[in-house]
PDB file of N, CA and C in Angstrom:
ATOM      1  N   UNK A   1       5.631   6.165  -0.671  1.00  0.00           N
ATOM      2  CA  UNK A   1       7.006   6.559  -0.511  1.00  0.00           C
ATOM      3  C   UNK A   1       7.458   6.365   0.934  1.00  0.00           C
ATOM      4  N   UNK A   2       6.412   6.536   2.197  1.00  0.00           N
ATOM      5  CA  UNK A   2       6.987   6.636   3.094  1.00  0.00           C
ATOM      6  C   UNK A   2       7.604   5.224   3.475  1.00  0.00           C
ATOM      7  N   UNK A   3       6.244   3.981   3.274  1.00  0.00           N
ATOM      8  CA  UNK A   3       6.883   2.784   3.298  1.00  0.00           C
ATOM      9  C   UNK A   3       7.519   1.871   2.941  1.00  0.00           C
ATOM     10  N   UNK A   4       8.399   2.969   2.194  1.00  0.00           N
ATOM     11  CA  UNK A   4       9.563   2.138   1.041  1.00  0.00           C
ATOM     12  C   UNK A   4      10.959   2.788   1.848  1.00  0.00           C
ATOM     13  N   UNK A   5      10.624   3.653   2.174  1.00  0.00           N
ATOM     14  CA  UNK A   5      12.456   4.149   3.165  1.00  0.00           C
ATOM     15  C   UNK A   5      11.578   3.919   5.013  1.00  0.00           C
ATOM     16  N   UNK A   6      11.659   3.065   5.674  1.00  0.00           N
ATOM     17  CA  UNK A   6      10.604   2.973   7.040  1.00  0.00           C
ATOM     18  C   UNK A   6      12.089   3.736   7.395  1.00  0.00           C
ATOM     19  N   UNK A   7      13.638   3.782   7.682  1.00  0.00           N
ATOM     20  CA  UNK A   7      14.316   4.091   8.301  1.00  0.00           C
ATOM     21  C   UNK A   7      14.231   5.764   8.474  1.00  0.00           C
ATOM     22  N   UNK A   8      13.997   6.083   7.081  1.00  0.00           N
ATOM     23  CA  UNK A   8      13.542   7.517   7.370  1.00  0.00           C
ATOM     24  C   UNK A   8      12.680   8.205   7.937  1.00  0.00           C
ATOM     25  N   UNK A   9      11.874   7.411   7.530  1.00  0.00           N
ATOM     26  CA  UNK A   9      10.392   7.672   7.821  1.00  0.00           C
ATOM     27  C   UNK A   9       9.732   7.396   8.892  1.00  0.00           C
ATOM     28  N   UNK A  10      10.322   6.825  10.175  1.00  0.00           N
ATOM     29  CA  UNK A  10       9.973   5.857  10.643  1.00  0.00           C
ATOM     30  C   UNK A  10       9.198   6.265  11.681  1.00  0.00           C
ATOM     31  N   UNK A  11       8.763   7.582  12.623  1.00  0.00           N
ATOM     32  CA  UNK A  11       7.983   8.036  12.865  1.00  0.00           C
ATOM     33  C   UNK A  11       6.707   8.808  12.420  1.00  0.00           C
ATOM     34  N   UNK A  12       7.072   8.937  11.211  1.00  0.00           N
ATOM     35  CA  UNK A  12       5.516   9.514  10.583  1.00  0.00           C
ATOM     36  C   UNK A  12       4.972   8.372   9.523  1.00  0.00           C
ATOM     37  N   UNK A  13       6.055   7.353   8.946  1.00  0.00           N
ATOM     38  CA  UNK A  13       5.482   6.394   8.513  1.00  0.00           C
ATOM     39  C   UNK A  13       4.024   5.638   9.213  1.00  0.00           C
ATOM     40  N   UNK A  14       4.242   5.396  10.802  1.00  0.00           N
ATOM     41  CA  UNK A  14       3.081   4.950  11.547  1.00  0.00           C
ATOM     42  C   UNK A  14       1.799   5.735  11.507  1.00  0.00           C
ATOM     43  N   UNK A  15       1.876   7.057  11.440  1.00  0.00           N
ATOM     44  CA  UNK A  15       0.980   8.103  11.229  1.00  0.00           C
ATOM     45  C   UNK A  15       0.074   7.863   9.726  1.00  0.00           C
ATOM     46  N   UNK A  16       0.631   7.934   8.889  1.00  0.00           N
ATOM     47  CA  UNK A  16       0.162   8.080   7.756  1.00  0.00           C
ATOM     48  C   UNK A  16       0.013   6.650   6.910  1.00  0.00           C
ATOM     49  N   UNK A  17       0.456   5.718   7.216  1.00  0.00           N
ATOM     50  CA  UNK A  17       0.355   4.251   6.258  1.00  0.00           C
ATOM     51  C   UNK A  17       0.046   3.300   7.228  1.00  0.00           C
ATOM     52  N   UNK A  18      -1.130   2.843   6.686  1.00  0.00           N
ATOM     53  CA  UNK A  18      -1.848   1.281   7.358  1.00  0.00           C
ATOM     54  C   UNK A  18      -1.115   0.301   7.123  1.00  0.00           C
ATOM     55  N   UNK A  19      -1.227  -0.798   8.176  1.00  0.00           N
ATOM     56  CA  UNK A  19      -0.217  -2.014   8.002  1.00  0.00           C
ATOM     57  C   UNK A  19      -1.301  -2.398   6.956  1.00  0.00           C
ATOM     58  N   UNK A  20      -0.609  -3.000   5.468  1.00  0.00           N
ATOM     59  CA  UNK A  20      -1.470  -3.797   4.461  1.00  0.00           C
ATOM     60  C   UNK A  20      -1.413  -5.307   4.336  1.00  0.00           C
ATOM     61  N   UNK A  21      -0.864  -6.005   5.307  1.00  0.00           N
ATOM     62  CA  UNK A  21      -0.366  -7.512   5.486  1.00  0.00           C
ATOM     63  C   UNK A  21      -1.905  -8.260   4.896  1.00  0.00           C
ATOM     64  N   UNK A  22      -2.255  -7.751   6.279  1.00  0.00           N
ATOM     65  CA  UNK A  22      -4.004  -8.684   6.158  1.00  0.00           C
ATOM     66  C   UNK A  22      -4.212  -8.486   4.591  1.00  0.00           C
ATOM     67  N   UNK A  23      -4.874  -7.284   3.949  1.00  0.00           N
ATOM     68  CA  UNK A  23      -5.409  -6.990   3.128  1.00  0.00           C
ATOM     69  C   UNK A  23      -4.333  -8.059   2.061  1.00  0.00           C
ATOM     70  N   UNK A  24      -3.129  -7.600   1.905  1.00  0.00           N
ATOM     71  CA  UNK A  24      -2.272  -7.856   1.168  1.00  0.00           C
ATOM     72  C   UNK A  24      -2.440  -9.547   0.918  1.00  0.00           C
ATOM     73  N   UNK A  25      -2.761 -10.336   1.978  1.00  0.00           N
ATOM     74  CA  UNK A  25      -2.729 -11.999   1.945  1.00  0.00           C
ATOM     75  C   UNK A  25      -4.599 -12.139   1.473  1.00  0.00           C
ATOM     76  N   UNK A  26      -5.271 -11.518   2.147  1.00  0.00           N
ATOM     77  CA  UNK A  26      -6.670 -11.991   1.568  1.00  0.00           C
ATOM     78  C   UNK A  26      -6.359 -11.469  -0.156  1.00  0.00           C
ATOM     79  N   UNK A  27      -5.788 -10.374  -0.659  1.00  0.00           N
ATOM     80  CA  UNK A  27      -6.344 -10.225  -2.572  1.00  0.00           C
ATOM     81  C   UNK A  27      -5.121 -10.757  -3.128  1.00  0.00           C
ATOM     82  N   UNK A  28      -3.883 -11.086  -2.364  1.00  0.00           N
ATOM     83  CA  UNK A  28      -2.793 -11.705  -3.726  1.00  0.00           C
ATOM     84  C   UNK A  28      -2.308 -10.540  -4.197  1.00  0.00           C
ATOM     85  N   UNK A  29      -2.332  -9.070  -3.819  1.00  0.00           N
ATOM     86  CA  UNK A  29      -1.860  -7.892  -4.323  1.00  0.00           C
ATOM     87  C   UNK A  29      -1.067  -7.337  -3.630  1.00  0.00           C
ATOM     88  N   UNK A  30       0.032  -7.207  -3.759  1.00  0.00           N
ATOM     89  CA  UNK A  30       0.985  -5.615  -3.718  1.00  0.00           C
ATOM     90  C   UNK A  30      -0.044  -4.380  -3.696  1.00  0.00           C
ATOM     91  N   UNK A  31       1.176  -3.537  -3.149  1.00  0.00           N
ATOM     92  CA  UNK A  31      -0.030  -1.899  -3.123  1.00  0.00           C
ATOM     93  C   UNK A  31      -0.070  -1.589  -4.895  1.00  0.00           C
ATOM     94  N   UNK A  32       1.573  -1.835  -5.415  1.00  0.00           N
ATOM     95  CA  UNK A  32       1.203  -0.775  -6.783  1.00  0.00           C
ATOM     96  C   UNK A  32       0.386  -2.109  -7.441  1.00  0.00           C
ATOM     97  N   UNK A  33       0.292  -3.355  -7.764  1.00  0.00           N
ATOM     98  CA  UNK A  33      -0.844  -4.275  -7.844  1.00  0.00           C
ATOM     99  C   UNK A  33      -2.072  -4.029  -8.147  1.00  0.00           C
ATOM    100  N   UNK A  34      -2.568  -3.443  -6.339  1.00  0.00           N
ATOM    101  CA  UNK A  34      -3.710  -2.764  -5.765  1.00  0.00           C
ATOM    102  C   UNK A  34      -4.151  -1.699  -6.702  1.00  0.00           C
ATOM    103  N   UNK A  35      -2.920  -0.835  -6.858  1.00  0.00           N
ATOM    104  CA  UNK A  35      -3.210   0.601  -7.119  1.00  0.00           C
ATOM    105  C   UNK A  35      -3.592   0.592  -8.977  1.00  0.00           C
ATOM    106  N   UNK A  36      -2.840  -0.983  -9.160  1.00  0.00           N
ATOM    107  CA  UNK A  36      -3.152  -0.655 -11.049  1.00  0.00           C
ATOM    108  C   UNK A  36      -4.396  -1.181 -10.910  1.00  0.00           C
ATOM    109  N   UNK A  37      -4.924  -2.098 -10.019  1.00  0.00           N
ATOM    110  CA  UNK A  37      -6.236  -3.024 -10.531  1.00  0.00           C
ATOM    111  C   UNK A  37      -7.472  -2.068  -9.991  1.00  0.00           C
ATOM    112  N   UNK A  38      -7.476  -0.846  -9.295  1.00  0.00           N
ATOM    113  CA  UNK A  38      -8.199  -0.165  -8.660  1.00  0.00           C
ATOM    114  C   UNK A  38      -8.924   0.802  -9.924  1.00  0.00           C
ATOM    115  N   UNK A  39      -6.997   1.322 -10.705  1.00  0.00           N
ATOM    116  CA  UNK A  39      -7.125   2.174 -12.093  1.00  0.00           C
ATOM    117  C   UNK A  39      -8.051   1.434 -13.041  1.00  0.00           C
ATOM    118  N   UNK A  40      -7.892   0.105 -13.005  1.00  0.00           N
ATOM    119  CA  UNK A  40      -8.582  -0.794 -14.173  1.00  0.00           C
ATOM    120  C   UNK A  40     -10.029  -0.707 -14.452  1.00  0.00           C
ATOM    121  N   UNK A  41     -10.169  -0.846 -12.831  1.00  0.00           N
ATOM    122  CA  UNK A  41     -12.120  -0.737 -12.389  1.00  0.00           C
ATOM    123  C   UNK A  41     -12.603   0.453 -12.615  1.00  0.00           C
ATOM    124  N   UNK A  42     -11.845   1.431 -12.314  1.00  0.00           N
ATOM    125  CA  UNK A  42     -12.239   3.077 -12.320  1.00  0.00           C
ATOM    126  C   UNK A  42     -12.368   3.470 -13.751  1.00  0.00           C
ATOM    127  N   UNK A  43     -11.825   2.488 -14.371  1.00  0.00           N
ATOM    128  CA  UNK A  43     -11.689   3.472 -15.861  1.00  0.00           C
ATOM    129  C   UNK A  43     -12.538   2.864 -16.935  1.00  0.00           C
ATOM    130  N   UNK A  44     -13.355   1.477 -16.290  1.00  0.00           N
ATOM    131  CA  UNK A  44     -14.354   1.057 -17.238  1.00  0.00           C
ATOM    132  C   UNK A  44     -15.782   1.305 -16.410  1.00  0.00           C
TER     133      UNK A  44
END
């Protein structure tokens, strides 16, 4: 949530959310992406 409004957020956004660029270009994933294919592994 925080890094979907940065204008609001924009001092505690840095606090609490990692830049995901890198990660994001090495797997081809988005966070919610990330977050379903994470559910996928966890649940078999």
């Amino acid at each position: 949530m925080l890094s979907r409004q940065p204008s609001r957020y924009a001092l505690t956004m840095h606090d609490y959310c990692p830049y995901v660029s890198v990660a994001a270009k090495a797997t081809g994933l988005d966070i919610p992406a990330a977050n379903a294919a994470v559910e996928t592994l966890l649940a078999t």
